[in-house]
Protein backbone atom coordinates (compact mmCIF):
# COMPACT_ATOMS: atom_id res chain seq x y z
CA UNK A 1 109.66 204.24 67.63
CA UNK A 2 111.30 202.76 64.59
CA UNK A 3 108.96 199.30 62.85
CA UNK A 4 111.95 196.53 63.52
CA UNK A 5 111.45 192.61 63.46
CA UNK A 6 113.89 190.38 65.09
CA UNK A 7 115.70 187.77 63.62
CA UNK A 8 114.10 184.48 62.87
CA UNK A 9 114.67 181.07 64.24
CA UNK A 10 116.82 180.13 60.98
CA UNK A 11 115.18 176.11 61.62
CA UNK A 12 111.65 177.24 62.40
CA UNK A 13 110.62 179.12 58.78
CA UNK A 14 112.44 177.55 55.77
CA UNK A 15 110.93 177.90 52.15
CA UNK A 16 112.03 174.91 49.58
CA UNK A 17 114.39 175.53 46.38
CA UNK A 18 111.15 174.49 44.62
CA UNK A 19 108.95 176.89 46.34
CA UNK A 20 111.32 179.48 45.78
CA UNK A 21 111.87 178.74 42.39
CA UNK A 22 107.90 178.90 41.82
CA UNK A 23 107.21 181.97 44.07
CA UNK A 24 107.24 185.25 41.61
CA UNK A 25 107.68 188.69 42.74
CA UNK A 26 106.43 192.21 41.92
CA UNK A 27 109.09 195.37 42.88
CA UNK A 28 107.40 198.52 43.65
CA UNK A 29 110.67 200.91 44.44
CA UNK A 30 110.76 204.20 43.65
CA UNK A 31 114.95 204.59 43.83
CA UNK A 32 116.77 202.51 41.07
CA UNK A 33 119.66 201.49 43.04
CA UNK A 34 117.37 199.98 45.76
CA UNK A 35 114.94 198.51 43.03
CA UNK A 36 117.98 196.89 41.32
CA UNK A 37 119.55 195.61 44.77
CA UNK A 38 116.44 193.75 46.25
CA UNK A 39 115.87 191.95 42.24
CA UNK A 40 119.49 191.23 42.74
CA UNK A 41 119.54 190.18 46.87
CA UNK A 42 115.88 188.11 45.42
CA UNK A 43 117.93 186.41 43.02
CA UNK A 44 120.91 185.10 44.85
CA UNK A 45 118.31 183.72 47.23
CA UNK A 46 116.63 181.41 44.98
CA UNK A 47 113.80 183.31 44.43
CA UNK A 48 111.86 182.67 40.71
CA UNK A 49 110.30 185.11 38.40
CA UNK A 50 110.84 188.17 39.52
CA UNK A 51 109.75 192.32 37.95
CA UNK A 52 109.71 195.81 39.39
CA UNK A 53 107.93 198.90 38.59
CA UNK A 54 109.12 202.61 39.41
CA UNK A 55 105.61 203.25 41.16
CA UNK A 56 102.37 202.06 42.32
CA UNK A 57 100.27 202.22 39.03
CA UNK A 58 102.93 200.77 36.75
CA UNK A 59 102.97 197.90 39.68
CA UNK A 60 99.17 197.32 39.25
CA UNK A 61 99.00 197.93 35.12
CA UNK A 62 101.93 194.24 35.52
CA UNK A 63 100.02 192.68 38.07
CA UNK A 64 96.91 193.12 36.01
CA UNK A 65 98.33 190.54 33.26
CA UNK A 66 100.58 188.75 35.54
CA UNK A 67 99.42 186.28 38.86
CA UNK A 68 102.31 187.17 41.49
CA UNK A 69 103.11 185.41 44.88
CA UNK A 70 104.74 188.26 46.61
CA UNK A 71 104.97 192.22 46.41
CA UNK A 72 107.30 194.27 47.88
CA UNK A 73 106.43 198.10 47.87
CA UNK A 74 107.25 201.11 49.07
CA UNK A 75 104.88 202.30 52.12
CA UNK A 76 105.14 206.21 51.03
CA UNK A 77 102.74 207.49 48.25
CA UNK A 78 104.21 207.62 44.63
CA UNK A 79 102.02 207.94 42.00
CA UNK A 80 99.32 206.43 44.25
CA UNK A 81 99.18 206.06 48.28
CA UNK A 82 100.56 203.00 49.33
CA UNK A 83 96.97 202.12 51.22
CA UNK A 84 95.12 202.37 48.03
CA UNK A 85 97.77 200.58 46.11
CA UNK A 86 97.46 197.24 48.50
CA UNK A 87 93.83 197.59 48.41
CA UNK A 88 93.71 197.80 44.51
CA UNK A 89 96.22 194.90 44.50
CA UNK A 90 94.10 192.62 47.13
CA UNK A 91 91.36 193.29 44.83
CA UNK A 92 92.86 191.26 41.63
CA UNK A 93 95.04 188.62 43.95
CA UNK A 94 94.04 188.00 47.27
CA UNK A 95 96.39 185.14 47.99
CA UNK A 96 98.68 187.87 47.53
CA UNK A 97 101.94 187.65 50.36
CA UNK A 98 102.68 191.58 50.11
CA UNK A 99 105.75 193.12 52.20
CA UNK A 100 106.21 196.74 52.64
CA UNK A 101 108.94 198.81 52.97
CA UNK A 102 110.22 202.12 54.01
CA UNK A 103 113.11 203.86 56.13
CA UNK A 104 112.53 204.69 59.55
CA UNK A 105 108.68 203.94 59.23
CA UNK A 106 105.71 205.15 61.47
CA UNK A 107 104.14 202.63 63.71
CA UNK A 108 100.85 203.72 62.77
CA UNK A 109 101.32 203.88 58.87
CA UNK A 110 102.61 199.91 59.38
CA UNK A 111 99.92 199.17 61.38
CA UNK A 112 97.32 200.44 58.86
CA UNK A 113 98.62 198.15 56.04
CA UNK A 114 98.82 194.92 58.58
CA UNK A 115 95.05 195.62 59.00
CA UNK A 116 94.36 195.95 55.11
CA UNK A 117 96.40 192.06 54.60
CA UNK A 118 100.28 193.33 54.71
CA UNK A 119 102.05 190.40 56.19
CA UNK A 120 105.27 191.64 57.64
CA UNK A 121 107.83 194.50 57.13
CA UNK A 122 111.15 195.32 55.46
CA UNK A 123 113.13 198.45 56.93
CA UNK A 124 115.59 200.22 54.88
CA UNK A 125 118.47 199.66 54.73
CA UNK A 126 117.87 196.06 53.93
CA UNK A 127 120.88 193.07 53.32
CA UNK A 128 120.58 189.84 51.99
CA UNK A 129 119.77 188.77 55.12
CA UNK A 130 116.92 190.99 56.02
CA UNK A 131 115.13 190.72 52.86
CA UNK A 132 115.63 186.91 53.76
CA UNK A 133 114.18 186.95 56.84
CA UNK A 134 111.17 189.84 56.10
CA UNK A 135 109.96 187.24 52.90
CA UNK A 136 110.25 184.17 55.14
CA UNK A 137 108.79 185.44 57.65
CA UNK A 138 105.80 187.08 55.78
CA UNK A 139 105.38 183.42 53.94
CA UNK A 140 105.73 180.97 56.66
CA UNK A 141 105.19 182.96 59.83
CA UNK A 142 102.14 182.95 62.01
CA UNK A 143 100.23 186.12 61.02
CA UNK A 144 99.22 188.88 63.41
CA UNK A 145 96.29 187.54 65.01
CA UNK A 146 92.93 189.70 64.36
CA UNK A 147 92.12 189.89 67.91
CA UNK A 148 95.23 192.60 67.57
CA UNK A 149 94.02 193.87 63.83
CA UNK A 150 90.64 194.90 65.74
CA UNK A 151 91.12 195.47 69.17
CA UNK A 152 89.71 198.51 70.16
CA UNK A 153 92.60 198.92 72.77
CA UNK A 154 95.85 197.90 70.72
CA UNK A 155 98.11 197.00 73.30
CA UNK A 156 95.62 195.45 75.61
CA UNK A 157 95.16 192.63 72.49
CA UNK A 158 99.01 193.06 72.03
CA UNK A 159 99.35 191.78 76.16
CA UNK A 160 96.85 189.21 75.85
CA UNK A 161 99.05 187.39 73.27
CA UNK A 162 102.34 188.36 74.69
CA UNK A 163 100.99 186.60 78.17
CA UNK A 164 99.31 183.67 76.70
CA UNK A 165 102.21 182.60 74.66
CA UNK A 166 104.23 182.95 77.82
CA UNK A 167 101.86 180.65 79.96
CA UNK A 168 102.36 178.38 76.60
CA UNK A 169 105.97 178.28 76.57
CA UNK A 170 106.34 178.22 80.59
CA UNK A 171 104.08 174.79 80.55
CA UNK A 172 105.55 172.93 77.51
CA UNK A 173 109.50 173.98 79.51
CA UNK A 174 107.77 172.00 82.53
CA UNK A 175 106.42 168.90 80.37
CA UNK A 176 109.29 168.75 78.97
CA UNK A 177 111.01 167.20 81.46
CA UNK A 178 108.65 164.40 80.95
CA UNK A 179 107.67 164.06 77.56
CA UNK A 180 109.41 163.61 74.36
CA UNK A 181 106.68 165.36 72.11
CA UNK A 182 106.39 168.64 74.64
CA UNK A 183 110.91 168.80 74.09
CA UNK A 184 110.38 168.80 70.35
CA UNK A 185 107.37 171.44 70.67
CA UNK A 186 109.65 173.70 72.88
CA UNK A 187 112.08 175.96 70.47
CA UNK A 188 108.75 176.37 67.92
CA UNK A 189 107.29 177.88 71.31
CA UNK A 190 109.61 179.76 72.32
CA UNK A 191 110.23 181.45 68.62
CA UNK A 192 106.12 182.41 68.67
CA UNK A 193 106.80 184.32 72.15
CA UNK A 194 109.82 186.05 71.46
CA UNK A 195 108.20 186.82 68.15
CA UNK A 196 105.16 187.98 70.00
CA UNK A 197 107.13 190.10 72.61
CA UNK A 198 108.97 192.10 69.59
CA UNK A 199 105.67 192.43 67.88
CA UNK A 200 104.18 193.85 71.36
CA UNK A 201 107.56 195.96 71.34
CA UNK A 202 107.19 197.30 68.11
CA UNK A 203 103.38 198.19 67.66
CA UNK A 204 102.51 199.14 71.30
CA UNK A 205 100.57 202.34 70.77
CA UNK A 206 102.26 205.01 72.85
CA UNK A 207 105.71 202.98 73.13
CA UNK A 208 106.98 200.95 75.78
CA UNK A 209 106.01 202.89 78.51
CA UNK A 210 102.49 202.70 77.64
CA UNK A 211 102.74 198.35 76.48
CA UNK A 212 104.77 198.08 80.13
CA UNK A 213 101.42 200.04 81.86
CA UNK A 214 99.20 197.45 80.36
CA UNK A 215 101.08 194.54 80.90
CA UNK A 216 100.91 195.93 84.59
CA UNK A 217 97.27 195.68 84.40
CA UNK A 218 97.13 192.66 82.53
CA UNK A 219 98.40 190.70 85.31
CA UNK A 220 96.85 192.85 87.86
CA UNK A 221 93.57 191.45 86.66
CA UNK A 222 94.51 188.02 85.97
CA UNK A 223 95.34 187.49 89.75
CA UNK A 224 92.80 189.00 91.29
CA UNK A 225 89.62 187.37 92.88
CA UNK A 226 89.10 183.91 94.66
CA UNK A 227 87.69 182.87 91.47
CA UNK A 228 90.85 181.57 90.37
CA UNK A 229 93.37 179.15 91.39
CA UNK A 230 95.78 180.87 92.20
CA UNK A 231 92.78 183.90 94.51
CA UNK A 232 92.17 180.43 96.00
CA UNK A 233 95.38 179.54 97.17
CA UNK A 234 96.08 182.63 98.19
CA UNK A 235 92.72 182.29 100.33
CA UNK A 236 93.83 179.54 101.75
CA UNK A 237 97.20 180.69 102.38
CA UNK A 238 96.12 183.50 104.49
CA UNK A 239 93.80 181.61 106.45
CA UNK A 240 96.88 178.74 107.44
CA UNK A 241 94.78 175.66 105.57
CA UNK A 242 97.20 175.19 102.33
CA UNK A 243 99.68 172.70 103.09
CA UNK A 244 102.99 172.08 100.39
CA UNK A 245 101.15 169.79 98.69
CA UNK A 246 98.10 171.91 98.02
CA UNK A 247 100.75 174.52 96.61
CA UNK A 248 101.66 172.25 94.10
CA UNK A 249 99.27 170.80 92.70
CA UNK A 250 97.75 174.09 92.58
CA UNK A 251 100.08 176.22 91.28
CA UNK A 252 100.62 173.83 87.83
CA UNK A 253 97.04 174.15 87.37
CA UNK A 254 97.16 177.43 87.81
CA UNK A 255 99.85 177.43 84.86
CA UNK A 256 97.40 175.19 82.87
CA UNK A 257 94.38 177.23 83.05
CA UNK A 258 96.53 180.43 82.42
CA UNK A 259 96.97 178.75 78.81
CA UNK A 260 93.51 176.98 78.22
């Protein structure tokens, strides 16, 4: 499965003129033609100081004497593999917003440099408009959570986040209704789960078929036992003493403790 992120919410990640202006970028691209078209796509978009290097180690020998905000680089080995090359770069700058990017990369070989600090992803062939979107993203966005980063079972954490943002989203659309501050909440919501369902989509070890098996057992779990809310309603459902109003009340809180 191809590494793909969705379009952003153009009005929920937005970098100034001025902190584009001050942002400076390092290049790390092998091919001239693509090195030259992301310097010129960078430029067009406001972006400030901005150099490139053919490989890794020229990359590092420039961001030795230079402070950079951003790196794009290649994920495949040059001179240098691309895991040691982040790693080497983390060690000089670790405010360092670095953005890798390949053709057709492997889920796994992404995954690796989101665990060492990468903060997003740029798939070949890029426009304006994905290069856009990857260094916004990677700037502004909400960063994969570590509870993903470490899990043990990847797409277990990957669930867990998918779910909770969903139980987030589902009670904010509800208060809504009745409160101003829970409307204007909403869309930001709602961009952090679709976000969170294409980042389930995309790194879900095994595919979909294996994210889809533990989202089955995801909310397998959550619903069982009387412990719960919702085990006790359905107690009380089978045994004839829930009344309408019981369902109610009990079913929002369900909702809110899904989120808590």
């Amino acid at each position: 499965m191809d590494a793909k992120i969705s379009p952003l919410n153009p009005e929920s990640l937005v970098m100034t003129p001025a902190e584009r202006a001050k942002s400076s970028i390092m290049i790390v691209e092998s091919d001239a033609n693509d090195r030259n078209n992301i310097r010129s796509c960078l430029k067009s978009l406001g972006y400030g100081g901005i150099s490139d290097a053919p490989n890794h180690a020229a990359a590092l020998e420039k961001m030795n004497e230079r402070r950079f905000t951003h790196v794009i680089f290649e994920a495949k080995k040059t001179n240098i593999p691309s895991k040691e090359f982040l790693q080497k770069a983390f060690e000089s700058n670790n405010t360092l917003i670095a953005l890798p990017s390949s053709y057709e990369p492997n889920v796994d070989d992404v995954f690796d440099l989101l665990i060492l600090g990468a903060k997003g992803y740029l798939v070949k062939p890029f426009t304006i408009d994905t290069i856009e979107e990857a260094i916004l993203h990677a700037s502004k966005g909400e960063p994969l959570a570590d509870a993903v980063l470490q899990a043990k079972d990847r797409n277990e954490a990957l669930v867990a986040i998918l779910m909770t943002s969903l139980d987030k989203t589902a009670l904010l659309h509800r208060q809504a209704e009745q409160f101003e501050t829970a409307k204007r909440e909403l869309p930001r919501s709602i961009n952090i789960f679709r976000r969170s369902a294409d980042l389930a989509r995309t790194f879900a070890k095994g595919g979909e078929e294996a994210l889809i098996e533990a989202m089955e057992r995801f909310c397998i779990e959550r619903s069982k036992g009387p412990a719960s809310r919702l085990g006790r309603l359905r107690k009380r459902l089978k045994t004839g003493k829930a009344d309408s109003s019981v369902d109610i009340v009990d079913s929002d809180e369900s909702s809110d403790d899904a989120v808590a």
